[in-house]
Protein backbone atom coordinates (compact mmCIF):
# COMPACT_ATOMS: atom_id res chain seq x y z
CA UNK A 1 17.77 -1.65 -11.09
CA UNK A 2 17.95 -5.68 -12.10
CA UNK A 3 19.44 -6.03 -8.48
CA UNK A 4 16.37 -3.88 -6.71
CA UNK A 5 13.63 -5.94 -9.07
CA UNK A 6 15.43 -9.06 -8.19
CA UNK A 7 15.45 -8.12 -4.58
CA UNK A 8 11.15 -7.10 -4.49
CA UNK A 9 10.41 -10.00 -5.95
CA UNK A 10 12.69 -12.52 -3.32
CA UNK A 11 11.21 -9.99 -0.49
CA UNK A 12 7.63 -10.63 -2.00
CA UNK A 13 7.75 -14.00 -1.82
CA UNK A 14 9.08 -14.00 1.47
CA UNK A 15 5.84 -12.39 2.41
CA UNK A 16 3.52 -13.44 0.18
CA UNK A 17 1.42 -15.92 2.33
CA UNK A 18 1.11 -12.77 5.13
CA UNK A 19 0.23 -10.25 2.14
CA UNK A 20 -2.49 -13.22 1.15
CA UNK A 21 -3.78 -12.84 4.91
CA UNK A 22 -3.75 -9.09 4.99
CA UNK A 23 -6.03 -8.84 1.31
CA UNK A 24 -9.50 -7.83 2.96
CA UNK A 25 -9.39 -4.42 0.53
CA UNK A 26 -11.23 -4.02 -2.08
CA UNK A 27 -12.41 -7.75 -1.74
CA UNK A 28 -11.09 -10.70 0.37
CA UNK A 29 -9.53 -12.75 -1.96
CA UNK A 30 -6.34 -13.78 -0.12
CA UNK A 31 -4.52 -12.72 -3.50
CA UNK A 32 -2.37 -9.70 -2.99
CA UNK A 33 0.72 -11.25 -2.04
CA UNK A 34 0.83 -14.08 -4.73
CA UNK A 35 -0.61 -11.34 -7.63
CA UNK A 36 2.60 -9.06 -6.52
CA UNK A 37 5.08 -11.86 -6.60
CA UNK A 38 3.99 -12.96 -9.51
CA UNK A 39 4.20 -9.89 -11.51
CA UNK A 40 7.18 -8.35 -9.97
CA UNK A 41 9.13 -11.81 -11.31
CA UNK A 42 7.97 -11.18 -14.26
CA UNK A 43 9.38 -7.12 -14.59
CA UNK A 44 12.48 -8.81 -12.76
CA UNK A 45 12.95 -11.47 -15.53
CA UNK A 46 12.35 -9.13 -18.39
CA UNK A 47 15.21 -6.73 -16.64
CA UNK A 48 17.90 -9.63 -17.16
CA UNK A 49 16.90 -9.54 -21.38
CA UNK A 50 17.21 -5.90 -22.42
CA UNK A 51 20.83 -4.17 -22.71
CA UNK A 52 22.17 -1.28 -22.54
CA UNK A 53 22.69 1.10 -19.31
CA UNK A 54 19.89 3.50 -19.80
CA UNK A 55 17.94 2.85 -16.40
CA UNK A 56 14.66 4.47 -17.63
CA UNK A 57 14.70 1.77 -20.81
CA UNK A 58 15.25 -0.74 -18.59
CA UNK A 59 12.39 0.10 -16.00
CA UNK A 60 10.04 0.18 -18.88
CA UNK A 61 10.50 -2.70 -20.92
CA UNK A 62 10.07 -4.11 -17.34
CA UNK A 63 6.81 -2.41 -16.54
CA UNK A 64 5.61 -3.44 -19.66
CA UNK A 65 6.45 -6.94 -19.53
CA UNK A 66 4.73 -7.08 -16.29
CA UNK A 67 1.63 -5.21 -17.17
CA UNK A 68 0.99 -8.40 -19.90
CA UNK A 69 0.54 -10.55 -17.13
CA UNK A 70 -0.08 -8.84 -14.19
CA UNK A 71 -2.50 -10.47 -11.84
CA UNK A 72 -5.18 -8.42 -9.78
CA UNK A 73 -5.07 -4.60 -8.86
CA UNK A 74 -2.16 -5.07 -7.15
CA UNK A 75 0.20 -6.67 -9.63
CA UNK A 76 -1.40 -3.88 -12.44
CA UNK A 77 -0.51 -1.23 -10.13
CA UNK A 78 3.18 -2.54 -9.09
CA UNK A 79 3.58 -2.82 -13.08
CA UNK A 80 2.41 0.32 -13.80
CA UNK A 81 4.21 1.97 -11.44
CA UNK A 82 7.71 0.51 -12.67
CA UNK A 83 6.68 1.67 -16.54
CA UNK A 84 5.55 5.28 -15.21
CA UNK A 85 8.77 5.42 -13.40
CA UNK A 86 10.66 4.10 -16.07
CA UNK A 87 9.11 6.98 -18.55
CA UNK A 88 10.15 9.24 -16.02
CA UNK A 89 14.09 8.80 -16.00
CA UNK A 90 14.53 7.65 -19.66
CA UNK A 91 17.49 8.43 -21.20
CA UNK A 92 19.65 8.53 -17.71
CA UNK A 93 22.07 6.32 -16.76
CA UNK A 94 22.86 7.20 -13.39
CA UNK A 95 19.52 8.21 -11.02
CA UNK A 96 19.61 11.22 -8.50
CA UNK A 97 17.52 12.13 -5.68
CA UNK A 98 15.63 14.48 -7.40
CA UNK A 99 15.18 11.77 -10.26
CA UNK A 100 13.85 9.51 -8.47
CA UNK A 101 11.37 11.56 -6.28
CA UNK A 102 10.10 12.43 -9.35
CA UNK A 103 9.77 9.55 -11.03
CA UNK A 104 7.73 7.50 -8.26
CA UNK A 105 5.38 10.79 -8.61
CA UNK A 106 4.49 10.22 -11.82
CA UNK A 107 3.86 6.66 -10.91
CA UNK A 108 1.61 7.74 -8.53
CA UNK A 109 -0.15 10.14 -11.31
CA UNK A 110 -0.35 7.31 -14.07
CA UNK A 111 -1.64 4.72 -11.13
CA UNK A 112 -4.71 7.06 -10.16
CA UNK A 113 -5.30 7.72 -13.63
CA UNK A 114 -5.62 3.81 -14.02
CA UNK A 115 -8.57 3.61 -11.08
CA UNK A 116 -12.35 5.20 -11.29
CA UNK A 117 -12.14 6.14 -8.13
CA UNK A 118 -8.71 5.67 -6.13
CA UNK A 119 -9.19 5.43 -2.50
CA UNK A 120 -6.41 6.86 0.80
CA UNK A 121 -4.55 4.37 2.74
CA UNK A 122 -3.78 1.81 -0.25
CA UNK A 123 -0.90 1.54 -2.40
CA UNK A 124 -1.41 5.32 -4.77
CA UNK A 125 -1.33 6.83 -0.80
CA UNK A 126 2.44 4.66 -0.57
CA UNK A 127 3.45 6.35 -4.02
CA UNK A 128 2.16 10.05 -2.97
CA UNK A 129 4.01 10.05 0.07
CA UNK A 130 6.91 8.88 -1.33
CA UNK A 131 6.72 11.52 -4.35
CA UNK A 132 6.31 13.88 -1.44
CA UNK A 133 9.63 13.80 0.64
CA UNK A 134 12.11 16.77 0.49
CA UNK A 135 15.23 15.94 -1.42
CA UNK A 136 17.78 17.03 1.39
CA UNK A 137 19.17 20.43 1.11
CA UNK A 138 22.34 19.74 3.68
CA UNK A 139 24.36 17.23 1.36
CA UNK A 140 25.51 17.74 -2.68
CA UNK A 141 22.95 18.20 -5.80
CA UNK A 142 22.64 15.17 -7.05
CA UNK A 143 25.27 13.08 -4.99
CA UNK A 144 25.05 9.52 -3.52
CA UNK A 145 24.74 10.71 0.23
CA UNK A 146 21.97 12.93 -1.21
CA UNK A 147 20.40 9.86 -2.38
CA UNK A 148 21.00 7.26 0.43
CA UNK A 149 19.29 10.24 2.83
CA UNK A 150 16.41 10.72 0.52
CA UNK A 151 15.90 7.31 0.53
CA UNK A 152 15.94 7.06 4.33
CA UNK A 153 13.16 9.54 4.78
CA UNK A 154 10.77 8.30 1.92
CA UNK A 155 10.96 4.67 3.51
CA UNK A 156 10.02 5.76 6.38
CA UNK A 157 7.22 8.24 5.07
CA UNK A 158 5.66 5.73 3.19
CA UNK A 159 5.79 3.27 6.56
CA UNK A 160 3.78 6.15 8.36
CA UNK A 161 1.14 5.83 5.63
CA UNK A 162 1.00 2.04 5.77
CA UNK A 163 0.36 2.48 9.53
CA UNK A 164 -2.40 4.90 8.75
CA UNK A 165 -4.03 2.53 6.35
CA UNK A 166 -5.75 0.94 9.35
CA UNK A 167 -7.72 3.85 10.23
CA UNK A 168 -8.65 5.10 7.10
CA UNK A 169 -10.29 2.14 5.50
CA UNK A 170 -13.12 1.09 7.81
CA UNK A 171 -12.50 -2.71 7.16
CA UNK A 172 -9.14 -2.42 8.33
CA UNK A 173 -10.16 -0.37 11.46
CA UNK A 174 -12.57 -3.58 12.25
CA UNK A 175 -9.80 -5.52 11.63
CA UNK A 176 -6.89 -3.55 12.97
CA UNK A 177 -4.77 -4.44 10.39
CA UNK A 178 -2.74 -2.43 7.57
CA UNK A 179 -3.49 -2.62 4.46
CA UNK A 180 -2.06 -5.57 2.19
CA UNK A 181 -1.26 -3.61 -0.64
CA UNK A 182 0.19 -0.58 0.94
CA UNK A 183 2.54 -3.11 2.70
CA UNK A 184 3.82 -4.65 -0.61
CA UNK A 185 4.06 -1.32 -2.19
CA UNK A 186 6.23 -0.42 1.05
CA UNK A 187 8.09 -3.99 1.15
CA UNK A 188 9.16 -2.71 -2.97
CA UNK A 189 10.01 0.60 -1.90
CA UNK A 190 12.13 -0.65 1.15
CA UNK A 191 13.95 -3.15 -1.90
CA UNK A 192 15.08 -0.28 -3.87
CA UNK A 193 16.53 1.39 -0.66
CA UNK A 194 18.62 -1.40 0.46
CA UNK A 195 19.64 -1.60 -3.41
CA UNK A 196 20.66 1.98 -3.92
CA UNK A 197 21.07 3.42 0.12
CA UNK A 198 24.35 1.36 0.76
CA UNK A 199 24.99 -0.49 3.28
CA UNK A 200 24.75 1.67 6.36
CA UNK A 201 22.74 0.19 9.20
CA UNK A 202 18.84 0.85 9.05
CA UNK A 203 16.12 -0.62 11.27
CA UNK A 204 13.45 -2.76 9.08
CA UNK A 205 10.12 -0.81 9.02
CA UNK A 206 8.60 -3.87 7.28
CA UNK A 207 9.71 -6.18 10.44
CA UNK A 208 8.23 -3.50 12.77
CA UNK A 209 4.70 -3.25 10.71
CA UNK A 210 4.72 -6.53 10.86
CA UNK A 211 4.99 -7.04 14.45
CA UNK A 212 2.68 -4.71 15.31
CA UNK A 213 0.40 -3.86 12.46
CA UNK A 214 -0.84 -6.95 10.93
CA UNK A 215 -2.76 -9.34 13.74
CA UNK A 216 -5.94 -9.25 13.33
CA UNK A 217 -8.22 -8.35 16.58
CA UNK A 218 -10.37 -11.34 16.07
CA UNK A 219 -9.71 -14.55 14.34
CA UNK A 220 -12.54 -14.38 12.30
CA UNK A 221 -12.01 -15.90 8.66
CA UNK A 222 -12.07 -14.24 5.47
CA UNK A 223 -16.21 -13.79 4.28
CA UNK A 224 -16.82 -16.02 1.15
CA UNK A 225 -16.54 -13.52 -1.94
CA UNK A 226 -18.64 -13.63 -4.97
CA UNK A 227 -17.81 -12.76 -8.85
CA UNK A 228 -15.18 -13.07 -10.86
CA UNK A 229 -11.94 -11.06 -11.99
CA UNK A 230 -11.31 -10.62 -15.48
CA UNK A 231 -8.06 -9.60 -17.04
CA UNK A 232 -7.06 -9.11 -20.58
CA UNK A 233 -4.62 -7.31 -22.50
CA UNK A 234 -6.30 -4.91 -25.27
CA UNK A 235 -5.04 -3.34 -28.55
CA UNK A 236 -7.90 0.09 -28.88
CA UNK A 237 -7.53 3.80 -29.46
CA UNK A 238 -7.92 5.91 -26.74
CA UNK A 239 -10.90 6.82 -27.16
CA UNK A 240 -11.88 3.06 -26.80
CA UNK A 241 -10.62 2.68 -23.81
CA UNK A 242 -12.15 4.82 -22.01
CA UNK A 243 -15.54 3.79 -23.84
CA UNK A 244 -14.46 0.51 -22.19
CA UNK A 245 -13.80 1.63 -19.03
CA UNK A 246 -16.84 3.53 -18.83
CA UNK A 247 -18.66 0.51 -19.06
CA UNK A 248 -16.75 -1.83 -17.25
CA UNK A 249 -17.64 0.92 -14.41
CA UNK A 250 -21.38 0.03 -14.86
CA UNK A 251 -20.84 -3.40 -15.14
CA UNK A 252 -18.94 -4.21 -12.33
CA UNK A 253 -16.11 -2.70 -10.17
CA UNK A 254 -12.28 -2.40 -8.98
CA UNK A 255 -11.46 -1.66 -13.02
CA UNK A 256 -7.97 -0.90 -14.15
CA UNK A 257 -7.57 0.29 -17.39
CA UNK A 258 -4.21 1.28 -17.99
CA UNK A 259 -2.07 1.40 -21.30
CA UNK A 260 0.96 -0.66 -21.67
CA UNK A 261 2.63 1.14 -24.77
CA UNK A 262 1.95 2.53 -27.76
CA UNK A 263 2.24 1.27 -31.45
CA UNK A 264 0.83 2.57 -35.01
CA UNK A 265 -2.55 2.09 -34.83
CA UNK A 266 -3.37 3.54 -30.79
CA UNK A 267 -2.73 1.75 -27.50
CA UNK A 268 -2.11 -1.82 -26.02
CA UNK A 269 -3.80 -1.47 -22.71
CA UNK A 270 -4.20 -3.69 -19.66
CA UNK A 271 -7.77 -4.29 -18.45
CA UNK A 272 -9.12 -5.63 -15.00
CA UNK A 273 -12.17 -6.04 -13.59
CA UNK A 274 -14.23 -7.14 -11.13
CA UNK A 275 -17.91 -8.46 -12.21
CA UNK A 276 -20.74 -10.94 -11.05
CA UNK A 277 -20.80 -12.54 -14.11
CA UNK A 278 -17.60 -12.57 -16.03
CA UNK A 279 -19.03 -12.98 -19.33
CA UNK A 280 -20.52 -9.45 -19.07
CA UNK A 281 -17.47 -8.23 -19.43
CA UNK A 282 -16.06 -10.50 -21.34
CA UNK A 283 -18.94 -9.07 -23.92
CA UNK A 284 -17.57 -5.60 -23.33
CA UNK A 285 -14.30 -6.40 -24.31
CA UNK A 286 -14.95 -8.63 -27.32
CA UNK A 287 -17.49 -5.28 -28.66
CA UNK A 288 -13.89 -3.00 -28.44
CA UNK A 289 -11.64 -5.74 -29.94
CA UNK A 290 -9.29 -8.95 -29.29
CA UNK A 291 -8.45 -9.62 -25.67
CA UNK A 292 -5.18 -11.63 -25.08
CA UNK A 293 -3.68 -12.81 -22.08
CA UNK A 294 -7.65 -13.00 -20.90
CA UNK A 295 -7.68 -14.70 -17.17
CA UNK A 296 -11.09 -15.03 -15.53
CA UNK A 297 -10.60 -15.83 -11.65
CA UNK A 298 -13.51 -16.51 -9.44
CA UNK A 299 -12.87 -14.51 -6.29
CA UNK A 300 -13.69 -17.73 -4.31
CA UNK A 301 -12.10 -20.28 -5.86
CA UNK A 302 -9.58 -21.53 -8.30
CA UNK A 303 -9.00 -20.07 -11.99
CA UNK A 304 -10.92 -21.16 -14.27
């Protein structure tokens, strides 16, 4: 698991500046590669300080460490995804087929319960399909070749969907490109097969998306975006939260609220938004409780 984080975040840097081109979905901000890096370094970091061999432990004092100080959907959703997993498998030391299949399901299940209104063709599409694939019935319960197969097929499931991203969102059908999100979510994905599937020969379905997938029909440049993302990490009851959320809904859009872990008194959650004027939110948050880790980005310019 410390190898496949390790492994994401090199690949995500390696791709970062073409993830930045692809971001056109939900708003051009020329973000999604940098926001994935960033936060995947972060889970892979935190996997080097916590013993012990219990993989599910691991992946969620990773998550969790992410989810602090993610940055933009995409870095809340790769974080969330690695605690939901993480949750899934806890208490194994050894990860199966079956185990796994499962476990990016239920990151795909805590990642749509993050988003008002999740939409096909962006990274929760990546996670269903992947949660999807048949564990093979023509090799051993539970043994490695089960696994490397398994892996096979759900990397190249979740490439199908990242084709069909272009056609389902309509700015990437103007564009004819794939979706920048559902790419990294793939490029992860693709990490933990290379980590886990041995060391058989496979053909790259990140080089061939690539090649074919992400040139964009005209060389128009990204439109000028205007607003602001705010991030914060929250301590509030449930019921708070999705007060909060609520609002943040009428107030603006593209809000994650998503909890991080638990502790006495309710819920440390992880909250992102997208607003016109950040101190709207900002409001909102203060009315619920102390924000930490607050980051307020304009969406056409630098942090401020």
């Amino acid at each position: 698991m410390r190898n496949w984080l390790d492994a994401a975040h090199r690949d995500l840097r390696e791709h970062a500046e073409l993830l930045d081109d692809l971001n056109v979905f939900p708003v051009a901000d020329a973000d999604t590669g940098a926001n994935l890096s960033v936060t995947v370094g972060y889970a892979a970091e935190a996997a080097h300080l916590i013993e012990g061999r219990d993989v599910g432990e691991l992946l969620v004092h990773a998550g969790r460490a992410a989810l602090e100080e993610a940055r933009g959907n995409s870095g809340v959703l790769a974080a969330v995804t690695l605690t939901a997993m993480g949750s899934a498998v806890e208490g194994s030391t050894r990860l199966t087929a079956a185990q796994l299949r499962d476990a990016l399901t239920a990151a795909q299940v805590r990642c749509s319960s993050s988003l008002t209104e999740p939409v096909r063709g962006t990274m929760i599409s990546v996670l269903q399909a992947a949660g999807e694939v048949p564990v093979p019935e023509d090799c051993a319960e539970g043994s490695n070749q089960q696994l490397a197969r398994w892996l096979d097929l759900m990397v190249g499931a979740c490439a199908e969907v990242v084709i069909d991203s272009v056609s389902q969102i309509p700015v990437l059908t103007e564009r004819g490109t794939v979706d920048s999100g559902a790419l990294g979510m793939l490029i992860v994905l693709a990490a933990l097969r290379a980590e886990l599937g041995g060391a058989a020969d496979r053909t790259d379905p990140v080089r061939e998306i690539i090649r074919g997938h992400t040139t964009p029909r005209t060389a128009a440049a990204h439109e000028q975006q205007e607003g602001y993302e705010v991030m914060g990490t929250m301590d509030l009851t449930a019921l708070d939260a999705a007060e909060l959320r609520h609002e943040l809904d009428d107030a603006g859009h593209s809000v994650i609220v998503s909890a991080v872990g638990e502790h006495e008194d309710g819920y440390t959650w992880r909250v992102h938004v997208h607003v016109t004027d950040p101190d709207v939110a900002l409001d909102l948050m203060r009315r619920r409780g102390t924000a930490r880790n607050v980051a307020v980005t304009s969406l056409s310019a630098e942090p401020r």
